[in-house]
C-alpha atoms as a PDB file:
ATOM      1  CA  UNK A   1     -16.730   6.181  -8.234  1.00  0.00           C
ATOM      2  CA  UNK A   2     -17.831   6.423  -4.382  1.00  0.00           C
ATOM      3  CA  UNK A   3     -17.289   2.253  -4.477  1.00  0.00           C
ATOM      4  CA  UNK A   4     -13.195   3.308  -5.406  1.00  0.00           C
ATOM      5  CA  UNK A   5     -13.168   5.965  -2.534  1.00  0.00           C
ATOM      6  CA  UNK A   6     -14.813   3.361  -0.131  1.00  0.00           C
ATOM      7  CA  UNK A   7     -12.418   0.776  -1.143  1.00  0.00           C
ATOM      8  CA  UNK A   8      -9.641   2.996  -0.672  1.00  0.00           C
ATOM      9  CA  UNK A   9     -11.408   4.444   3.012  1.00  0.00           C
ATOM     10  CA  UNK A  10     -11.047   1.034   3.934  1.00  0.00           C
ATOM     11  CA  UNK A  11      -7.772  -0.312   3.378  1.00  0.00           C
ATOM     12  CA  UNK A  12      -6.660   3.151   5.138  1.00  0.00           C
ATOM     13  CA  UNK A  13      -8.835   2.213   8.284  1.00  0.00           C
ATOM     14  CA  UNK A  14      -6.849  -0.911   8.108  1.00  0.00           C
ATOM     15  CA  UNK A  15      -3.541   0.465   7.557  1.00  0.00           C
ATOM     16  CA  UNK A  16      -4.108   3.173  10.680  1.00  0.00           C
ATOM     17  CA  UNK A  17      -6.094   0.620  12.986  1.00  0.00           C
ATOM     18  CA  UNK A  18      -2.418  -1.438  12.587  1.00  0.00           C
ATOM     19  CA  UNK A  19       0.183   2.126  12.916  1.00  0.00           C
ATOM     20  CA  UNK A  20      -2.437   2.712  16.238  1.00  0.00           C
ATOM     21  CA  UNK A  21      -1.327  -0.592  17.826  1.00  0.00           C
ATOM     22  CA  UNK A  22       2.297  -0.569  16.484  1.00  0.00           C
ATOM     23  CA  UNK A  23       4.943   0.174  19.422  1.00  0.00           C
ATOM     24  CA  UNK A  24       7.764   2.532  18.212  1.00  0.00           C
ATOM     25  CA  UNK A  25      10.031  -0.098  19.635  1.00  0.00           C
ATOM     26  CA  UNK A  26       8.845  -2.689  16.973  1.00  0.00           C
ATOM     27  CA  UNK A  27       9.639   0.262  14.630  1.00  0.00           C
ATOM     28  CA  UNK A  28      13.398  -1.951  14.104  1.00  0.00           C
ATOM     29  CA  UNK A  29      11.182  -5.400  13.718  1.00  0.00           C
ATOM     30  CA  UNK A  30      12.020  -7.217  10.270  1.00  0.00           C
ATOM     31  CA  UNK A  31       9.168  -7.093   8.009  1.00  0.00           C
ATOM     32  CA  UNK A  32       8.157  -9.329   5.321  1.00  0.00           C
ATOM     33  CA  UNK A  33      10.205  -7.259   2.468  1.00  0.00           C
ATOM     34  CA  UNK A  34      13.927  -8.741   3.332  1.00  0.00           C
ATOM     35  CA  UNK A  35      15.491  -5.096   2.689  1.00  0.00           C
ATOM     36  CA  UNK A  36      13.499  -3.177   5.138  1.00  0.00           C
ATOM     37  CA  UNK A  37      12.596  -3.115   9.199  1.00  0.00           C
ATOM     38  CA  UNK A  38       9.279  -1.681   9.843  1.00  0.00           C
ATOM     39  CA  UNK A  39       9.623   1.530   9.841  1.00  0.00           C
ATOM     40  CA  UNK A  40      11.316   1.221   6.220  1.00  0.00           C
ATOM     41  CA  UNK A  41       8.364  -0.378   5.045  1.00  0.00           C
ATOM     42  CA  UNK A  42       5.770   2.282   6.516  1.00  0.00           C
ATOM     43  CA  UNK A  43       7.759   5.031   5.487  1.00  0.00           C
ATOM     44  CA  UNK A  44       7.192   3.445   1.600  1.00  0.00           C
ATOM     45  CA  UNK A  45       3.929   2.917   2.187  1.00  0.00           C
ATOM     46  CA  UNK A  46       3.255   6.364   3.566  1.00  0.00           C
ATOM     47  CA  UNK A  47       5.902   7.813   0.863  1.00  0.00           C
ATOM     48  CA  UNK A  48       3.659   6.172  -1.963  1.00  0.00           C
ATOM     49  CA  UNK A  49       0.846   7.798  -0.712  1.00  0.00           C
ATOM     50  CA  UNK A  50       2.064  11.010  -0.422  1.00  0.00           C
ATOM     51  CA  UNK A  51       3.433  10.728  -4.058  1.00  0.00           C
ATOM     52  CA  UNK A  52      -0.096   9.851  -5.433  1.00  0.00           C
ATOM     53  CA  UNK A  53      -1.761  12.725  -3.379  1.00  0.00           C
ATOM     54  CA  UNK A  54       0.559  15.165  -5.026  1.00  0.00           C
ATOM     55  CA  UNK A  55      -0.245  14.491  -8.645  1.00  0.00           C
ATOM     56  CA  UNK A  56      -3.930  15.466  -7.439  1.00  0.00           C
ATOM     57  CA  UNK A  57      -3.161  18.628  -4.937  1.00  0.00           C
ATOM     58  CA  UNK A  58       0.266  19.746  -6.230  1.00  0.00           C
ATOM     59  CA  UNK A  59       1.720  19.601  -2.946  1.00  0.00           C
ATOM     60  CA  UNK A  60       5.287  18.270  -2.318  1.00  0.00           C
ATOM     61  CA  UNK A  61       6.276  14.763  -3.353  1.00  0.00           C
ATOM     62  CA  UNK A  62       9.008  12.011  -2.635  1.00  0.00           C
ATOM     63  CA  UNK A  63      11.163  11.050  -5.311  1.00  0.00           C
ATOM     64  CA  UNK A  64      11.339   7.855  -6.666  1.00  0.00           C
ATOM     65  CA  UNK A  65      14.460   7.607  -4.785  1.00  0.00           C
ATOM     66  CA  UNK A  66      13.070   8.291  -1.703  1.00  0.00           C
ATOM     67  CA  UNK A  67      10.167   5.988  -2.740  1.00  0.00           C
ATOM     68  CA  UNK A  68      11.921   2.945  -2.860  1.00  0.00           C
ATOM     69  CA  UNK A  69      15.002   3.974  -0.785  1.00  0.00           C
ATOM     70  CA  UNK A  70      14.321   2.691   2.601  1.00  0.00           C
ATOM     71  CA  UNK A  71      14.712   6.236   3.959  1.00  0.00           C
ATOM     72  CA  UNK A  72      12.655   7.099   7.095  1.00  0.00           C
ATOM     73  CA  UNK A  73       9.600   9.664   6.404  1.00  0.00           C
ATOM     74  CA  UNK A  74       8.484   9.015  10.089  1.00  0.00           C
ATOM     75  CA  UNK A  75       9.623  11.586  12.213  1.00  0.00           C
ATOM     76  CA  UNK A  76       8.932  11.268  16.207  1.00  0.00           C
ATOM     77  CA  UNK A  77       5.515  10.345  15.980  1.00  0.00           C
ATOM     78  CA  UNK A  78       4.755   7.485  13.546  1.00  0.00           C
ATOM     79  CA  UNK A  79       0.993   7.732  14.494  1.00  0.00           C
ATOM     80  CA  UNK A  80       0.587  11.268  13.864  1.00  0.00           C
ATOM     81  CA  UNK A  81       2.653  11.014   9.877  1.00  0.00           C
ATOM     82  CA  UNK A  82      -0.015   7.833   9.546  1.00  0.00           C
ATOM     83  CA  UNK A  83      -3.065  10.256   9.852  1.00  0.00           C
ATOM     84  CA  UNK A  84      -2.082  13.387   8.856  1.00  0.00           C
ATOM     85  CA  UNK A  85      -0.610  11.300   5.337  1.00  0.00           C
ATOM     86  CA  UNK A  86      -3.602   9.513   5.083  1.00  0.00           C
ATOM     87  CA  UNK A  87      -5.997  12.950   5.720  1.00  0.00           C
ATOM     88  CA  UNK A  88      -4.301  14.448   3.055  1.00  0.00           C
ATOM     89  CA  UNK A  89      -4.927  11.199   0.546  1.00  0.00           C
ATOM     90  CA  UNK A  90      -8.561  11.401   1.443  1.00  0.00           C
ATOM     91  CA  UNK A  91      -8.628  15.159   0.596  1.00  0.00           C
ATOM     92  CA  UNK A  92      -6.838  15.006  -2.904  1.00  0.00           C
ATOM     93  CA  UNK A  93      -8.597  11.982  -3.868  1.00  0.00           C
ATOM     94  CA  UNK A  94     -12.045  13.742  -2.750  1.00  0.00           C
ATOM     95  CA  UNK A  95     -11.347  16.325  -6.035  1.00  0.00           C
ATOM     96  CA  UNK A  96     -11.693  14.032  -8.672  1.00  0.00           C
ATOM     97  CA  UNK A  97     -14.939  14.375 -10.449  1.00  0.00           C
ATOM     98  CA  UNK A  98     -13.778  12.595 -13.896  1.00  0.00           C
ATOM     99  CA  UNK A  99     -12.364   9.283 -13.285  1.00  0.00           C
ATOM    100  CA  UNK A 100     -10.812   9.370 -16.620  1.00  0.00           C
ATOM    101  CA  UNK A 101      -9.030  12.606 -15.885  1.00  0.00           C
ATOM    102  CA  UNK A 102      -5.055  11.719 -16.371  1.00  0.00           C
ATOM    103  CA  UNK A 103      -3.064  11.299 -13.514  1.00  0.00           C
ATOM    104  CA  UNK A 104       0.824  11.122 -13.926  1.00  0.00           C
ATOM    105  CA  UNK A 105       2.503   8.693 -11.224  1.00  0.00           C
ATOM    106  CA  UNK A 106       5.826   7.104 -10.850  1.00  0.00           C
ATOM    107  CA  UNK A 107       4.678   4.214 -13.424  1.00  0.00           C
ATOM    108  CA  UNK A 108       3.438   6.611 -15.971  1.00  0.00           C
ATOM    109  CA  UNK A 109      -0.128   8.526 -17.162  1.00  0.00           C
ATOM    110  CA  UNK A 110      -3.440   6.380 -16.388  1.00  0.00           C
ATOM    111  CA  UNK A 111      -6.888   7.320 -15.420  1.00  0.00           C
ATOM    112  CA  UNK A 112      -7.904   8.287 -12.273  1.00  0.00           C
ATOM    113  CA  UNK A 113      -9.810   5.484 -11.785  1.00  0.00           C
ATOM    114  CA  UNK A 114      -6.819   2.982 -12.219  1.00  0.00           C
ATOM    115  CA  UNK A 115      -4.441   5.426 -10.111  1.00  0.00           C
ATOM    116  CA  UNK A 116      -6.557   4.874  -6.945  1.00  0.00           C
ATOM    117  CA  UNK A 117      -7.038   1.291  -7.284  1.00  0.00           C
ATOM    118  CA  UNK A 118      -3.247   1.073  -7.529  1.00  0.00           C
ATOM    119  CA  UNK A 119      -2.222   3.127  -4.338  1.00  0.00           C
ATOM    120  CA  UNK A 120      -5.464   0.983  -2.533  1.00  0.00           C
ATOM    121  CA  UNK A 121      -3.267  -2.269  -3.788  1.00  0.00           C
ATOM    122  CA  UNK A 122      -0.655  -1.389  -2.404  1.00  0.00           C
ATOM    123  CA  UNK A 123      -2.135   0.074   0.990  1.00  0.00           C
ATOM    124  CA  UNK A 124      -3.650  -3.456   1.475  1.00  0.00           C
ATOM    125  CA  UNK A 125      -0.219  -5.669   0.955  1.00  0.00           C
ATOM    126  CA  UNK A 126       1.335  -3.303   3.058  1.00  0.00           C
ATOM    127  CA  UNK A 127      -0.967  -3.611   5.257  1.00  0.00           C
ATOM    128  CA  UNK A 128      -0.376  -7.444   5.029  1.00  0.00           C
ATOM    129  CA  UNK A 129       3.070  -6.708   5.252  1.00  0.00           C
ATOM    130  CA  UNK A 130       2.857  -4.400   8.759  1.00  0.00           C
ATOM    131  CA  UNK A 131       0.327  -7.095  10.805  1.00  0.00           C
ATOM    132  CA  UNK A 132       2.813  -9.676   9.850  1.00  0.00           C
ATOM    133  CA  UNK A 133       5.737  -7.709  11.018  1.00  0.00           C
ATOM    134  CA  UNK A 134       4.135  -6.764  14.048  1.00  0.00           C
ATOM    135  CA  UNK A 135       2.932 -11.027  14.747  1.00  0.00           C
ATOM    136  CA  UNK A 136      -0.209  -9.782  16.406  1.00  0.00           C
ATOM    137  CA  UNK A 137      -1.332 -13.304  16.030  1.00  0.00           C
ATOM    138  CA  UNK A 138      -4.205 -12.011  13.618  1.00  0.00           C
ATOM    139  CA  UNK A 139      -4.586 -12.707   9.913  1.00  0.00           C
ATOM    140  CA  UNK A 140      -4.973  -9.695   7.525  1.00  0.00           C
ATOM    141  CA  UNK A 141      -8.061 -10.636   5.721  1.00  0.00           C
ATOM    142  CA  UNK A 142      -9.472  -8.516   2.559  1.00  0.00           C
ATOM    143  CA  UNK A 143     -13.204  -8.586   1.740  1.00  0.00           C
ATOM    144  CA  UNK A 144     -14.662  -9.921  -1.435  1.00  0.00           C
ATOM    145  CA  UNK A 145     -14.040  -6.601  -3.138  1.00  0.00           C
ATOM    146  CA  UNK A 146     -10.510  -6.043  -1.589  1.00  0.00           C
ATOM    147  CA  UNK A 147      -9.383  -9.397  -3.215  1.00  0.00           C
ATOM    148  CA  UNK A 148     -10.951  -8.536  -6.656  1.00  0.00           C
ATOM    149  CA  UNK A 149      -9.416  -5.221  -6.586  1.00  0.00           C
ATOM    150  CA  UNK A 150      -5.906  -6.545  -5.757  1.00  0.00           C
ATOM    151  CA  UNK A 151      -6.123  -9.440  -8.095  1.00  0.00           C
ATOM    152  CA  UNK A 152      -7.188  -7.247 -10.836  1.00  0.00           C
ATOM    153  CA  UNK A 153      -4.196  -4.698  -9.976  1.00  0.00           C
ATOM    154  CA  UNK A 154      -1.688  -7.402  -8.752  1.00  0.00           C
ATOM    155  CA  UNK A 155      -2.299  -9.193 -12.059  1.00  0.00           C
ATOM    156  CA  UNK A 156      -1.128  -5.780 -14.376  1.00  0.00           C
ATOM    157  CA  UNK A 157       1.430  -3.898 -11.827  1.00  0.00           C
ATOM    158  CA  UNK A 158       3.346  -7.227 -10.238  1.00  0.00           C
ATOM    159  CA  UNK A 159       4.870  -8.765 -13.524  1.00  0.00           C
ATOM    160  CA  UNK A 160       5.792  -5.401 -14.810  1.00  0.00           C
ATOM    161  CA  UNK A 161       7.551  -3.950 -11.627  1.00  0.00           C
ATOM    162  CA  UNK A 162       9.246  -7.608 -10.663  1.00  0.00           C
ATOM    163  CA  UNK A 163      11.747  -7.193 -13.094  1.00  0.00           C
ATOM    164  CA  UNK A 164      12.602  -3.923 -11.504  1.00  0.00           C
ATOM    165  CA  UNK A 165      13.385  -5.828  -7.546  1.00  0.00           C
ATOM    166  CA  UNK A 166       9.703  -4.077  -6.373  1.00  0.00           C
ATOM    167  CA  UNK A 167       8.248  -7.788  -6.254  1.00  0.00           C
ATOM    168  CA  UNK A 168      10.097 -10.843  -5.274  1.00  0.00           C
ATOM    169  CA  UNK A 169       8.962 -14.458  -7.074  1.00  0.00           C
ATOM    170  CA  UNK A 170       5.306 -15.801  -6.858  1.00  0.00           C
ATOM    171  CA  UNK A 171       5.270 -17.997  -3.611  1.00  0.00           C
ATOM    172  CA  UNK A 172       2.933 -21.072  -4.698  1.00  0.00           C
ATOM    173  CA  UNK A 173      -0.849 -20.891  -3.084  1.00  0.00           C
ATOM    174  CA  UNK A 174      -2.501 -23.856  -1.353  1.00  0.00           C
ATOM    175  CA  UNK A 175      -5.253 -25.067  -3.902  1.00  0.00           C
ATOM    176  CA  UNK A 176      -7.261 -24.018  -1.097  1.00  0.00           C
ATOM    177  CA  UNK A 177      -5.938 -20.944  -0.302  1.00  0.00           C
ATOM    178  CA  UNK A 178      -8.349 -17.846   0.210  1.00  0.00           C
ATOM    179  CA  UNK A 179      -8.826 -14.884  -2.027  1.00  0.00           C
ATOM    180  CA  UNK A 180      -6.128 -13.123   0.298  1.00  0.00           C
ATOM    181  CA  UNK A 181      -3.370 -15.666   0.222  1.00  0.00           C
ATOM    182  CA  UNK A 182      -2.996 -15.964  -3.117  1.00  0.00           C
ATOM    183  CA  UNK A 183      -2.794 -12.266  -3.763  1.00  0.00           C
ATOM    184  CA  UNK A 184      -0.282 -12.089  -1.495  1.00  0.00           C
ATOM    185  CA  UNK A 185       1.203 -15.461  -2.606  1.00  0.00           C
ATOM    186  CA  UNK A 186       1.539 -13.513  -6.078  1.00  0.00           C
ATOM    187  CA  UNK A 187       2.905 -10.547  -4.788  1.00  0.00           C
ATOM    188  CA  UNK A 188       5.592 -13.022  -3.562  1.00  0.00           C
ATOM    189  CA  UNK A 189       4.933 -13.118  -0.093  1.00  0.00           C
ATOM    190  CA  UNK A 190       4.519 -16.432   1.574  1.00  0.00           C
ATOM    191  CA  UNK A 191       0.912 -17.052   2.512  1.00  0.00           C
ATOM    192  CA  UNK A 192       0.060 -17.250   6.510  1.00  0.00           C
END
């Protein structure tokens, strides 16, 4: 499963390359999900993270309160939580010899193998999410795999947490829209 862990290794590059050049000023900036400012929407994303690393190491968790509460996970140094989150990720995720081995997360029980292409999913929208927030005047692009990863997961995890206020309404794609647009287009973010 070393393509999962390189998939995942990626969109955490990503994710970290954009906490490296985010200000703590911009910390307050809106983001693309209407209820949170960006450090709302990192702390969620490093929050999620965190929860998925504990059903692997054991180690402490967020609730699902916490999860989806806005709250701020930061602390002082936004950089240092982004790294240190991420490190741990890499560690617990490093442990899994079985793909199929059972992991419980906040959705349910599912394989190993569909647990990390969920929190990879969601660490590239949020990544999505954070370069648009910051307007660094750079698209987020995902690679051929990225897209058929998030397509695949998008597809499954969208329609059933939508209901629930996690996704807003499918934005309508350009018919010419690339791989990355219309993931996030589904996701119900509006396509740059």
């Amino acid at each position: 499963m070393s393509d999962a862990m390189d998939l995942l290794a990626g969109a955490d590059a990503r994710l970290l390359g954009l906490v490296d050049r985010l200000d703590p000023a911009s910390l307050t900036a809106s983001s693309p999900c209407a209820e949170w400012d960006v450090r709302a929407l990192l702390s969620h994303t490093l929050q999620t993270m965190e929860m998925f690393s504990a059903t692997l190491d054991g180690g402490p968790a967020p609730t699902e309160a916490e999860l989806f509460g806005g709250g701020d996970n930061l602390g002082g140094d936004h950089r240092a939580t982004a790294r240190r989150i991420v490190e741990r990720s890499h560690a617990a995720w490093s442990t899994v010899s079985d793909w199929n081995t059972p992991v419980t997360i906040v959705l349910g029980t599912v394989p190993a193998a569909q647990a990390i292409a969920i929190i990879t999913y969601s660490n590239l929208i949020h990544s999505w999410d954070l370069a648009v927030a910051m307007a660094i005047g750079e698209k987020v692009e995902f690679s051929e795999a990225e897209a058929q990863l998030a397509e695949a997961v998008g597809s499954q995890l969208v329609p059933m947490m939508r209901p629930k206020g996690r996704f807003g309404p499918e934005v309508p794609a350009a018919p010419d829209a690339t791989p990355t647009q219309r993931v996030v287009a589904f996701s119900g973010r509006t396509p740059l």
